[in-house]
Every structure is written in C-alpha cells, then in structure tokens.
N, C-alpha and C. Protein backbone atom coordinates (compact mmCIF):
# COMPACT_ATOMS: atom_id res chain seq x y z
N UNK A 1 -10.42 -27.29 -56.97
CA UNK A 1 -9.06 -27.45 -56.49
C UNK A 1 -8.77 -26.30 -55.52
N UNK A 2 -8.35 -26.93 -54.42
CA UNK A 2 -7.80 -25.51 -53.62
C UNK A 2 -6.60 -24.53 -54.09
N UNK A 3 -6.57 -23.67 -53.40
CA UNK A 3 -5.97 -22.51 -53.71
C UNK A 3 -4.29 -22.78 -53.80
N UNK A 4 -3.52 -23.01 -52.74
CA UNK A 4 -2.51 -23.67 -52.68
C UNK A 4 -2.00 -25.08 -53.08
N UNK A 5 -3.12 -25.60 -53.69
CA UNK A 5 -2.43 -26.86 -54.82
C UNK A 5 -2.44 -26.06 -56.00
N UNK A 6 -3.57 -25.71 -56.31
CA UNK A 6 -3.46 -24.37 -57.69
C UNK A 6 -1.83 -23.93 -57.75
N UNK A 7 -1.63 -23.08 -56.68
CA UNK A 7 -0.44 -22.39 -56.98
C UNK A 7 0.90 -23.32 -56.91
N UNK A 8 0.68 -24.42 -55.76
CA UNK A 8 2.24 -25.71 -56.58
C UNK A 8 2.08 -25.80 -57.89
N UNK A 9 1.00 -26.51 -58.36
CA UNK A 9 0.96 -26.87 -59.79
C UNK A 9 1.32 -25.96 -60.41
N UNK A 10 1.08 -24.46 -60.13
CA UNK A 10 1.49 -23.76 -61.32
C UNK A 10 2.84 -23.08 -61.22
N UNK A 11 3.77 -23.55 -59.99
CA UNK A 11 4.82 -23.12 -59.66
C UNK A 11 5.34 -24.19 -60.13
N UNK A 12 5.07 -25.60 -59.92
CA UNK A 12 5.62 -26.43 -60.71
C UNK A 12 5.57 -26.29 -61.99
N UNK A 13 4.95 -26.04 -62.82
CA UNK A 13 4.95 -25.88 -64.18
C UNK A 13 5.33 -24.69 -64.70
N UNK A 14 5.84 -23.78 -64.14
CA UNK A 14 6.45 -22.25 -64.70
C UNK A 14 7.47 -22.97 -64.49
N UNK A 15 8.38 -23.75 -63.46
CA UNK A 15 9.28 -23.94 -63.17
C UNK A 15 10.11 -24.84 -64.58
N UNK A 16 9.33 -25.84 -64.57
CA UNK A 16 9.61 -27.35 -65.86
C UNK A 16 9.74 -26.34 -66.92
N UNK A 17 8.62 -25.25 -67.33
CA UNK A 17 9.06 -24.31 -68.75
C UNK A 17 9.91 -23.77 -68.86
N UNK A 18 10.37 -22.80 -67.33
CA UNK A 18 11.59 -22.15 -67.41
C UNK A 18 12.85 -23.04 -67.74
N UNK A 19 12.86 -24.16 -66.95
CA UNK A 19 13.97 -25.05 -66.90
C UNK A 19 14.46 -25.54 -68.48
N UNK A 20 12.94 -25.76 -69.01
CA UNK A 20 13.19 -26.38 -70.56
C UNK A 20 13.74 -25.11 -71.43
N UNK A 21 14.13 -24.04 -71.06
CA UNK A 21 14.49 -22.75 -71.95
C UNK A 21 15.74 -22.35 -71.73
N UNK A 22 15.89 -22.25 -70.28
CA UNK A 22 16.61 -21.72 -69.78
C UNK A 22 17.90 -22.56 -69.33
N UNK A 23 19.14 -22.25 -69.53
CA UNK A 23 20.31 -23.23 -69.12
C UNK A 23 21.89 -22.40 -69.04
N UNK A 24 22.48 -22.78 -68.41
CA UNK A 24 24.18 -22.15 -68.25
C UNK A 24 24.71 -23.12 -68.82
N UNK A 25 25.71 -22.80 -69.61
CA UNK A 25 26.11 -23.61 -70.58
C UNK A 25 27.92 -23.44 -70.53
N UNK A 26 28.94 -24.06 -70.22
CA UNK A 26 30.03 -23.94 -70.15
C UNK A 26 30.87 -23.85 -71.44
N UNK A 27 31.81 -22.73 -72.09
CA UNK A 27 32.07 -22.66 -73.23
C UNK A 27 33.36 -21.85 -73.05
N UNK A 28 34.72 -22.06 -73.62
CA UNK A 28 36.15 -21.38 -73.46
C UNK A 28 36.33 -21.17 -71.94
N UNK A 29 35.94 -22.00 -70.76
CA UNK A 29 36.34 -21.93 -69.71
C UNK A 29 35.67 -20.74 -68.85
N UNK A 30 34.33 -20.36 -69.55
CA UNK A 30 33.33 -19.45 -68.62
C UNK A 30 32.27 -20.35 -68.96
N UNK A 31 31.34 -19.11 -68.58
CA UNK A 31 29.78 -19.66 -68.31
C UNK A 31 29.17 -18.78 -69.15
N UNK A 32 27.92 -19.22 -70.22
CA UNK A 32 27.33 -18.08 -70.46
C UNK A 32 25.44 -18.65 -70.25
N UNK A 33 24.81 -17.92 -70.70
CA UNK A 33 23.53 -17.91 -70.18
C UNK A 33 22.85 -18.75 -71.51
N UNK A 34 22.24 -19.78 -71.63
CA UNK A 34 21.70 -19.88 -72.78
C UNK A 34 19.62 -19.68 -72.70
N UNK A 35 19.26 -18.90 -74.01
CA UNK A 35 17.63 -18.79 -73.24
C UNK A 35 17.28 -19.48 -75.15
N UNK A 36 16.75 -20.57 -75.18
CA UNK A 36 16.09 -20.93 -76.31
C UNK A 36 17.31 -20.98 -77.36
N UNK A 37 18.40 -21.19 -77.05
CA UNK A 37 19.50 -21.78 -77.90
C UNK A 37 20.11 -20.75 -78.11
N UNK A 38 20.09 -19.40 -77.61
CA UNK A 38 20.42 -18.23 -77.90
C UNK A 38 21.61 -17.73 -76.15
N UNK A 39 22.90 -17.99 -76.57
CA UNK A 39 23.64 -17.67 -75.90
C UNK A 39 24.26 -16.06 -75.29
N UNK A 40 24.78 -15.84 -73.53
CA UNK A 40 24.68 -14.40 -73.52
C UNK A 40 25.52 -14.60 -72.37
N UNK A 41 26.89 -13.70 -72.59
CA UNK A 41 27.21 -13.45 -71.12
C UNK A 41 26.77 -12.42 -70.42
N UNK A 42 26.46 -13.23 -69.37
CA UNK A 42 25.28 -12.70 -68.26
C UNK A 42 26.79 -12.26 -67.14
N UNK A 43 27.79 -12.82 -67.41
CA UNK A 43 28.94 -12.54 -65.99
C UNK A 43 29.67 -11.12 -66.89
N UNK A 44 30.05 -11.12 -68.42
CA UNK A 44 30.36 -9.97 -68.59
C UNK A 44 29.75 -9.29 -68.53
N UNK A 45 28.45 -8.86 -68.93
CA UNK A 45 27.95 -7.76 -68.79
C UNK A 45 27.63 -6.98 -67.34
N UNK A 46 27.83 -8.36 -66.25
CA UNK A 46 27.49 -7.66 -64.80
C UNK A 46 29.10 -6.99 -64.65
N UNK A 47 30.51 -7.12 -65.05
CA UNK A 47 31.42 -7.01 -64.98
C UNK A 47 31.67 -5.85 -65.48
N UNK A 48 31.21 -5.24 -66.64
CA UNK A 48 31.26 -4.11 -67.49
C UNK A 48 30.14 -3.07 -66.61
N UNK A 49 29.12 -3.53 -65.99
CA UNK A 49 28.67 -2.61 -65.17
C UNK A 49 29.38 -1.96 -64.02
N UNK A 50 29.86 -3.01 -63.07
CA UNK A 50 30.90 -2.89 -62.05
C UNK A 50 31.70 -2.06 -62.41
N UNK A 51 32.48 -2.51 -63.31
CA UNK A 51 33.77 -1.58 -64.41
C UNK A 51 33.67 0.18 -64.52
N UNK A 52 32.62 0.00 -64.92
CA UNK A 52 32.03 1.78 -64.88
C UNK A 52 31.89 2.71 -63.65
N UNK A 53 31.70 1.82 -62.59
CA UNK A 53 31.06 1.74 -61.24
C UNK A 53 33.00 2.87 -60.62
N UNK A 54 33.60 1.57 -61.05
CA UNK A 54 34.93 1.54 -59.76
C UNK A 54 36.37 1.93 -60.15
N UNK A 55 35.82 2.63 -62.03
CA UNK A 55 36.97 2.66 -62.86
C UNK A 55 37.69 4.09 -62.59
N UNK A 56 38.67 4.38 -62.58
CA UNK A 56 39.62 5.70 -62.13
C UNK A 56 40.55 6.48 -62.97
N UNK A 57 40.18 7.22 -63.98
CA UNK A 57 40.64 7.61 -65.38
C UNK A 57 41.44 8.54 -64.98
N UNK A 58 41.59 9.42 -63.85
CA UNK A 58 42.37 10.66 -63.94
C UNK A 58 44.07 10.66 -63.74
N UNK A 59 44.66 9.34 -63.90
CA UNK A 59 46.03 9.01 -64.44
C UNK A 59 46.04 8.71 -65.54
N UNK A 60 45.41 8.60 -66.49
CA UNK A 60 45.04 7.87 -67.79
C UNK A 60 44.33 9.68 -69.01
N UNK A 61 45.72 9.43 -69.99
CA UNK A 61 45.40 10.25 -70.80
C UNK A 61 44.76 9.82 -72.12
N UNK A 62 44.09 10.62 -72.16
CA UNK A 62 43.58 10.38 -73.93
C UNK A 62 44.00 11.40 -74.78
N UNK A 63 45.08 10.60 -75.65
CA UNK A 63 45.91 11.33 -76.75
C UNK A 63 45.15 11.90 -78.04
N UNK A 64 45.11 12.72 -78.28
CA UNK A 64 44.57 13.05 -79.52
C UNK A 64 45.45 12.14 -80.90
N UNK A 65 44.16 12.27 -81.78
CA UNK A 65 45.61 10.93 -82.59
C UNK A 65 46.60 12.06 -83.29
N UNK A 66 46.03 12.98 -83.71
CA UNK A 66 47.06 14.20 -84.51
C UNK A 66 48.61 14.33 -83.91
N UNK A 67 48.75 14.42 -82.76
CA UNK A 67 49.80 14.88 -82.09
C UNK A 67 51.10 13.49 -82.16
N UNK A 68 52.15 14.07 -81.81
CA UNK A 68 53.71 13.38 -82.41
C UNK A 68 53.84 12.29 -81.45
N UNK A 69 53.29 12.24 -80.58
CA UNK A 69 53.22 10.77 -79.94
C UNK A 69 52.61 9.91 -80.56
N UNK A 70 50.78 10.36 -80.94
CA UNK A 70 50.26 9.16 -81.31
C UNK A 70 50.65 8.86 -82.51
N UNK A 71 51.29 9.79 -83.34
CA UNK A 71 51.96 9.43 -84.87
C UNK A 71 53.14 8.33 -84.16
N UNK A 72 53.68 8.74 -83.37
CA UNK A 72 55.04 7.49 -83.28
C UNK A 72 54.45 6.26 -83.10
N UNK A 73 52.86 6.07 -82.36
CA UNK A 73 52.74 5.18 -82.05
C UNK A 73 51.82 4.09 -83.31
N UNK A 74 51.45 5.24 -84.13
CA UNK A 74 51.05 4.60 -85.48
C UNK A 74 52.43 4.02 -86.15
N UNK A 75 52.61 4.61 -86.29
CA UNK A 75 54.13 4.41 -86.70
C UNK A 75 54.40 2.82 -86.36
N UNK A 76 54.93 2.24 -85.14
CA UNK A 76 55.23 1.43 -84.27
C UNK A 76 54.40 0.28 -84.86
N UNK A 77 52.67 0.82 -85.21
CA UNK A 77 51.95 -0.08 -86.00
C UNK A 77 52.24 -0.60 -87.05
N UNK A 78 52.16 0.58 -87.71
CA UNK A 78 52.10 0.02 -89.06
C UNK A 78 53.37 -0.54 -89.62
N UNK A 79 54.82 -0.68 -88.96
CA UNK A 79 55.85 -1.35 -89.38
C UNK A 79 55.63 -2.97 -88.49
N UNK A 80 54.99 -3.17 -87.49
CA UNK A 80 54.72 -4.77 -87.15
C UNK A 80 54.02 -5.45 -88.10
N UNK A 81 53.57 -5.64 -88.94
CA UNK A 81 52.59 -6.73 -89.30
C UNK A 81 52.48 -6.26 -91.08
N UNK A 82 53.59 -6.09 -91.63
CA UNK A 82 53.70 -5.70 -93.17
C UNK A 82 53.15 -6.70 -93.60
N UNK A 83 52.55 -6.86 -95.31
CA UNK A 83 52.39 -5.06 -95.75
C UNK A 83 50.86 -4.69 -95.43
N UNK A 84 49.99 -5.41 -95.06
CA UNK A 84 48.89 -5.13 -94.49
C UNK A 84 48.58 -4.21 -93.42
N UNK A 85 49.40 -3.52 -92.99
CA UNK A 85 49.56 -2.80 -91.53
C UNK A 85 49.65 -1.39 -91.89
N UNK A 86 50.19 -1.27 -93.26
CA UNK A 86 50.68 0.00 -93.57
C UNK A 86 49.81 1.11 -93.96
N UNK A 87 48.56 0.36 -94.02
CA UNK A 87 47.63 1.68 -93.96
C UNK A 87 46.30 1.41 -92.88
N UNK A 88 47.06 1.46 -91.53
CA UNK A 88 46.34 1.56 -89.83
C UNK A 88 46.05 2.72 -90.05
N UNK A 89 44.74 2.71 -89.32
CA UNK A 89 44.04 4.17 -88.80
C UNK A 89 43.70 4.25 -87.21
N UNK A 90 44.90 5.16 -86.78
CA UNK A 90 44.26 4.84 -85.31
C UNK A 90 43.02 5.47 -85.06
N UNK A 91 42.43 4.89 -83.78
CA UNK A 91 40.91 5.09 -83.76
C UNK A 91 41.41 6.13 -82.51
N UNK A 92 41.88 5.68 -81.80
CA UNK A 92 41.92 6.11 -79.75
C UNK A 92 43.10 5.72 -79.54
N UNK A 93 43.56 6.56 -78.66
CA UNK A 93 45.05 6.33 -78.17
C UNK A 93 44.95 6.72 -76.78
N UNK A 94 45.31 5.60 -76.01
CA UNK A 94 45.10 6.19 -74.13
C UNK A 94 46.55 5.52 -73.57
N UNK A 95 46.90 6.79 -72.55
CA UNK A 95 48.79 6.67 -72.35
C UNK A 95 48.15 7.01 -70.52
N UNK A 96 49.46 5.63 -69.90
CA UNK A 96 49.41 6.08 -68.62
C UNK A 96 51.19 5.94 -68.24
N UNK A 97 51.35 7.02 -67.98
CA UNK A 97 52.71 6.97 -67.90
C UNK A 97 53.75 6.29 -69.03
N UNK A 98 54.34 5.02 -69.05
CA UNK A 98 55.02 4.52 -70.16
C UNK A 98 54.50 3.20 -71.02
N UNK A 99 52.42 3.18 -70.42
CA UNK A 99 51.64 2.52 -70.96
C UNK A 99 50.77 2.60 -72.11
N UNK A 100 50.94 2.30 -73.07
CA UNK A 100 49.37 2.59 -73.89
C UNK A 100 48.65 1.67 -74.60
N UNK A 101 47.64 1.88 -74.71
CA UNK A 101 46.40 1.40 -75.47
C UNK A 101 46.40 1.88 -76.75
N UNK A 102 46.22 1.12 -77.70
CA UNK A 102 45.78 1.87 -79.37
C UNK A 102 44.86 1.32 -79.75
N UNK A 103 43.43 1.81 -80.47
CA UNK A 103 42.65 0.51 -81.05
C UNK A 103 43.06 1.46 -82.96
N UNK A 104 43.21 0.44 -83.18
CA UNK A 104 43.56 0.75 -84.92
C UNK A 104 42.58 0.14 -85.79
N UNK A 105 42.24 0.86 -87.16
CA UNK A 105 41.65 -0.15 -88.05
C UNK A 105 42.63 -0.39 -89.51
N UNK A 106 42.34 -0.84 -89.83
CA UNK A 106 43.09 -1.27 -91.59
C UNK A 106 41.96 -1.63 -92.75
N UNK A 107 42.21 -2.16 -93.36
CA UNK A 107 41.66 -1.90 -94.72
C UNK A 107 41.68 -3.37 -94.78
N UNK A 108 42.46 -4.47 -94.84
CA UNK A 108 42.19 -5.86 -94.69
C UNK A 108 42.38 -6.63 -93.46
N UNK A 109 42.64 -6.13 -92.47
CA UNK A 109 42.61 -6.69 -91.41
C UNK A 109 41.69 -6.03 -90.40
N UNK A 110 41.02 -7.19 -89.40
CA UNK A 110 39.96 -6.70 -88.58
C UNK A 110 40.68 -6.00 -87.59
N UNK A 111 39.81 -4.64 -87.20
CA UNK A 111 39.93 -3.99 -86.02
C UNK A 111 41.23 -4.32 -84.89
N UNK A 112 41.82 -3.47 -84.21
CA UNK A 112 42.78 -4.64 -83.07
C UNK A 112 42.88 -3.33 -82.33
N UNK A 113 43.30 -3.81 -80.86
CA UNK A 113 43.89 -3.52 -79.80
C UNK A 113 44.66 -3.53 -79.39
N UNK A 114 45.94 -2.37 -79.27
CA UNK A 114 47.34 -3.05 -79.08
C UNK A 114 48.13 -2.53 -78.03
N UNK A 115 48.44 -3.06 -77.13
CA UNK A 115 49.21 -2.83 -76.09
C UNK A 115 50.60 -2.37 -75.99
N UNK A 116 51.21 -1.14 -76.06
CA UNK A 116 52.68 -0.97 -76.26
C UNK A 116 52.96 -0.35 -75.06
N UNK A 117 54.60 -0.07 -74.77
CA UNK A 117 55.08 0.07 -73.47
C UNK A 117 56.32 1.11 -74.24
N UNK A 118 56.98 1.48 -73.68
CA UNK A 118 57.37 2.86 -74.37
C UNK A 118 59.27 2.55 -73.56
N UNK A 119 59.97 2.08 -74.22
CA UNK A 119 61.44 2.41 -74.29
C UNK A 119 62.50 3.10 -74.66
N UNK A 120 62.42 4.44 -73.71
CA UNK A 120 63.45 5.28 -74.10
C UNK A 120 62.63 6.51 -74.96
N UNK A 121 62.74 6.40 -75.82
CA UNK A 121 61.86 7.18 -77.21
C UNK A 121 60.90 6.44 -77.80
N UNK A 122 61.10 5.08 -77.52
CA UNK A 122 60.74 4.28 -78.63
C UNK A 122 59.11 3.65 -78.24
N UNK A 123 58.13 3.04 -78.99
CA UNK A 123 57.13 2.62 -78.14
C UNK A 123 57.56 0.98 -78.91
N UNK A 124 57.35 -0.22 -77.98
CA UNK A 124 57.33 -1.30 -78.39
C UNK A 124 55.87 -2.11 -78.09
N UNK A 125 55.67 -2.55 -79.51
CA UNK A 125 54.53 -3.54 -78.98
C UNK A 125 54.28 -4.72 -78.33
N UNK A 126 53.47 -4.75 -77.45
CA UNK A 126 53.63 -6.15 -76.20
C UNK A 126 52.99 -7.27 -77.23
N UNK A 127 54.22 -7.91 -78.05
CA UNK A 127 53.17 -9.09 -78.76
C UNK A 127 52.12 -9.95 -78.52
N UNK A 128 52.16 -10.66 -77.31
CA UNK A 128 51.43 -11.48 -77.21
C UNK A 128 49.80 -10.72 -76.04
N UNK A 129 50.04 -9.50 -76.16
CA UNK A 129 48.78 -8.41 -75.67
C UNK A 129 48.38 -7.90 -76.67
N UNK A 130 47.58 -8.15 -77.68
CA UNK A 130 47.02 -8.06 -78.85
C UNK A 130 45.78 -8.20 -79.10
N UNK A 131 44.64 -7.89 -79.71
CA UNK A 131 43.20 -8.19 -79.93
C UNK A 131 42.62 -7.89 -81.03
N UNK A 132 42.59 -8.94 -81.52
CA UNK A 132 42.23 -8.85 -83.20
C UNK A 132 41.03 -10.08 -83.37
N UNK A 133 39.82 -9.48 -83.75
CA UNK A 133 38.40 -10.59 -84.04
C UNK A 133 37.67 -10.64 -83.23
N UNK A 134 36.75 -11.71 -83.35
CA UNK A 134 35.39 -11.47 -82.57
C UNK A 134 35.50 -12.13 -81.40
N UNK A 135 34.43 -11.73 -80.33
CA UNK A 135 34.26 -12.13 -79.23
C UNK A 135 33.38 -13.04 -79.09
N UNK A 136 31.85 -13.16 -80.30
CA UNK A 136 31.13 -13.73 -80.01
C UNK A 136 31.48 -14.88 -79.36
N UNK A 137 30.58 -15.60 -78.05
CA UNK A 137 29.14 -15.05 -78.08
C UNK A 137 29.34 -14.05 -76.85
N UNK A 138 30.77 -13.83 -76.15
CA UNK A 138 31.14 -13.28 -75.39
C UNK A 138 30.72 -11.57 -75.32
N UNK A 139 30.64 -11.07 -74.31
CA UNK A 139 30.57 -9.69 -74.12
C UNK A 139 32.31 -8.86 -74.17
N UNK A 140 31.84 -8.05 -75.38
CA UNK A 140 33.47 -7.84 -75.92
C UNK A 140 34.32 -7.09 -75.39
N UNK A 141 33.86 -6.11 -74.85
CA UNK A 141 34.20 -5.10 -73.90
C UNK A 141 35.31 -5.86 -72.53
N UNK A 142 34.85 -6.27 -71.75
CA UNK A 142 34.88 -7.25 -70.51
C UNK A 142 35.86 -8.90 -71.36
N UNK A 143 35.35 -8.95 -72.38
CA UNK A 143 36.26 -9.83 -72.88
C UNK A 143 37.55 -9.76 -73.04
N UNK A 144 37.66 -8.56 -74.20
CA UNK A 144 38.85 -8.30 -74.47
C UNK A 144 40.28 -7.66 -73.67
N UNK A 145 39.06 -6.85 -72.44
CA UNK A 145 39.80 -6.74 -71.23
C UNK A 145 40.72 -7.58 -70.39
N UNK A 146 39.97 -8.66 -70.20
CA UNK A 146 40.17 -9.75 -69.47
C UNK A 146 41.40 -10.45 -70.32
N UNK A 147 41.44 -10.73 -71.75
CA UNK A 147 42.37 -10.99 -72.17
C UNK A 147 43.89 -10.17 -72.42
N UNK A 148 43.87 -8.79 -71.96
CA UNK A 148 45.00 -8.13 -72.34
C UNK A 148 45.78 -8.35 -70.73
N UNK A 149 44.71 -8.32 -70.10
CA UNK A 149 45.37 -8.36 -68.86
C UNK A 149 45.85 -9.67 -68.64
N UNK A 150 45.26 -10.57 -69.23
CA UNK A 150 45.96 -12.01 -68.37
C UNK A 150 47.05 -11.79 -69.72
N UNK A 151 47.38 -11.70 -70.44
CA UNK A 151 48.54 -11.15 -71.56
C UNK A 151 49.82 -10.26 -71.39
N UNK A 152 49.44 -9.42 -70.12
CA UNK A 152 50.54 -8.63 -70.04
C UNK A 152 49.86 -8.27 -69.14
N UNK A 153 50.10 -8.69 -67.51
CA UNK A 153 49.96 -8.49 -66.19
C UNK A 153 50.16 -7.43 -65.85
N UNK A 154 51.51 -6.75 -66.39
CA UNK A 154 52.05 -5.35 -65.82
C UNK A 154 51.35 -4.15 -66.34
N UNK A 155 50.27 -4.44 -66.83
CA UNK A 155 49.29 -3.41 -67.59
C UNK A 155 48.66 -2.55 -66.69
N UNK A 156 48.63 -1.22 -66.35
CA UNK A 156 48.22 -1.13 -65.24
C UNK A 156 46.54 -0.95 -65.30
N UNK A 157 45.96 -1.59 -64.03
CA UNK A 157 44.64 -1.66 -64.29
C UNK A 157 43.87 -0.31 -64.90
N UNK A 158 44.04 0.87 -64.06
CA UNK A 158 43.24 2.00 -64.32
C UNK A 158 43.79 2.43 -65.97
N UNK A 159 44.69 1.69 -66.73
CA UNK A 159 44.56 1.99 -67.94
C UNK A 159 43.18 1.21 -68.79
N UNK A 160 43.67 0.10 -68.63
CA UNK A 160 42.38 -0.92 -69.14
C UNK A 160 40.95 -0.76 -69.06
N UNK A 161 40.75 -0.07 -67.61
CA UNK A 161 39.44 0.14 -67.53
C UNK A 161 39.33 1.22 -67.86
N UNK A 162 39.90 2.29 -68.39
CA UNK A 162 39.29 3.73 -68.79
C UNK A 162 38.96 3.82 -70.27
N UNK A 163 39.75 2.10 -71.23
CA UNK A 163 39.92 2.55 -72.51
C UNK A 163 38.50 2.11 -73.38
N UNK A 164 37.77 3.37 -73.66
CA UNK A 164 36.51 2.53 -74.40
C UNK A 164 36.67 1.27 -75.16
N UNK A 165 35.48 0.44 -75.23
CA UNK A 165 35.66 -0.99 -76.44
C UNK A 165 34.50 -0.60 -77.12
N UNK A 166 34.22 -0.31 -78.41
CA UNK A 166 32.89 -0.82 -78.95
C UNK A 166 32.87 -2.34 -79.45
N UNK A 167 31.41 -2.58 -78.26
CA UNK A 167 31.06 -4.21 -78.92
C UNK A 167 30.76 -4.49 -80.42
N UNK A 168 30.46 -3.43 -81.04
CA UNK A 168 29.64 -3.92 -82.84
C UNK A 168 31.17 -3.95 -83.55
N UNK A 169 32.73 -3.61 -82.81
CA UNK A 169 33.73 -3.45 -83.72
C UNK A 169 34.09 -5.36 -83.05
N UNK A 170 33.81 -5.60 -82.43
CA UNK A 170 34.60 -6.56 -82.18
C UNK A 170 33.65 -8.54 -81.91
N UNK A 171 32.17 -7.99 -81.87
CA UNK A 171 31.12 -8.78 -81.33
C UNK A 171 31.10 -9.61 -82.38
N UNK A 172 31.01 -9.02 -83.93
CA UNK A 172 30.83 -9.89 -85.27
C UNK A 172 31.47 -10.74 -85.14
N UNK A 173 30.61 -11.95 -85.82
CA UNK A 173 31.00 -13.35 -86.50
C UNK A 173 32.65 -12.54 -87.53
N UNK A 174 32.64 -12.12 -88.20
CA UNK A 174 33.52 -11.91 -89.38
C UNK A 174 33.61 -10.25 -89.90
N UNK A 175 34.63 -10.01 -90.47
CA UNK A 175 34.56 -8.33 -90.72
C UNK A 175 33.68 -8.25 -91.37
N UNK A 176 33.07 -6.79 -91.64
CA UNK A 176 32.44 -6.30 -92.05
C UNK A 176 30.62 -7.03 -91.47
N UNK A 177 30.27 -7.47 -90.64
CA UNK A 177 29.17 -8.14 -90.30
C UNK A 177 28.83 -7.44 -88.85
N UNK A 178 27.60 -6.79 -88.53
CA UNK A 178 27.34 -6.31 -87.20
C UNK A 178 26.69 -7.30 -86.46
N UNK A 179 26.75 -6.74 -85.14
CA UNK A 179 25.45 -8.01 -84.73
C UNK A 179 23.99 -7.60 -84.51
C-alpha cells in the first residue's frame, strides 16, 4: 500500500475513534465536553484562565473575618435563614466600596456565597444573589460567578473576579462528598 493511502486510512480511522469518544453535549443551556461518558467544562475552565489573566483586585478589600465589619456581616447571616444559620462560619469576606462577598459554612447547610450591599450601617443580603450546592458537572469557580452576576448585575465586576472559589467546596454531588 502506498504511503499516502496508508496515512488517509489511518487519518480516517483515528478520526471514526476520536469521533466515537469524543462529543459536546448541550446541558443547562451551555456546552460541556463529553470524553467516554465522562463530562467537563472545557468553556469554564478556559474562562477561569482568562479570569486570572485580566482580573483587577486593587479596589477590592479582603476583610479579615475578626474585625467589626465582618462580624456585622456574619451577623446579617446568621439572622436570614433561622435556625440553621445561627451557627455560620465565615470563611472570606471581600468589600468593594458598599459591595461584598461572604463565603460562609454551617453545620447543616452546604457551603454558600452571599452577596450583600451595605445600607447606611446596615449590610443587606441580595436574596436572589446567593450560592448554595453543587456545580457538578460544571466548573465551579466560573460557574458560580456567572451566576451571581446574572443575579445581581450591579455587582461590580472587579469584585467577583478577585473573590477566591474553591471547586472541592462546591463541585460535590452532595455535602460532605469531594470530587
């Protein structure tokens, strides 16, 4: 066999294997990558790279949790969502002007992310900017982003992108389960 039928045939046939493995698969109104039934966002994770790339933290504070702000803003927590709420542990607290980020944990409720905006003295939580559970099969980081922002528009970007996510707090099927 010549040389260049050799190599169709075998470009054809890497091709038919790849094809039989490999597929984009449409799921909650994205795309994710599927390789052997095993699903992956391939668009978040290029997004979370970018993110790192173009992100601008030096308006964006990171509160220590000790100090009388982030207590008000525990505070603010743990009276929304009684009586389960009442023993939040904030993890991170990031303030941009009269914006902040909290990620909290609890004792029966999974992990969350909470968006508050600050009136007067007071901090109020943006209800429906909230993040509580898993992302799977989504990339959680880039996920959960994407959802606070289409949640509360007026968020300002360079807050969102400065505020760490860990994927193993939020990636699990169910609490207490890593991936």
């Amino acid at each position: 066999m010549k040389r260049h039928v050799a190599a169709t045939v075998l470009g054809v046939i890497g091709f038919l294997i790849m094809d039989s493995h490999i597929d984009w698969v449409r799921q909650d109104h994205g795309t994710l990558l599927e390789i052997n039934g095993q699903k992956f966002d391939l668009q978040g994770w290029m997004a979370e790279q970018g993110r790192q790339w173009r992100q601008d933290c030096r308006r964006v504070q990171a509160e220590p949790t000790h100090t009388a702000n982030a207590q008000a803003v525990l505070h603010t927590i743990e009276q929304h969502s009684l009586p389960d709420s009442l023993e939040a542990q904030l993890l991170q607290l990031h303030i941009q002007a009269d914006w902040a980020i909290a990620e909290v944990t609890f004792k029966t409720l999974n992990p969350s992310i909470v968006v508050l905006r600050q009136h007067g003295s007071d901090w109020l939580i943006q209800d429906s900017a909230v993040w509580s559970g898993p992302t799977a099969p989504w990339q959680a980081a880039d996920f959960v982003r994407r959802y606070l922002q289409q949640q509360s528009p007026e968020l300002p970007r360079e807050l969102i992108d400065c505020v760490p996510i860990e994927a193993r707090r939020y990636a699990a099927l169910s609490k207490g389960l890593s991936p």
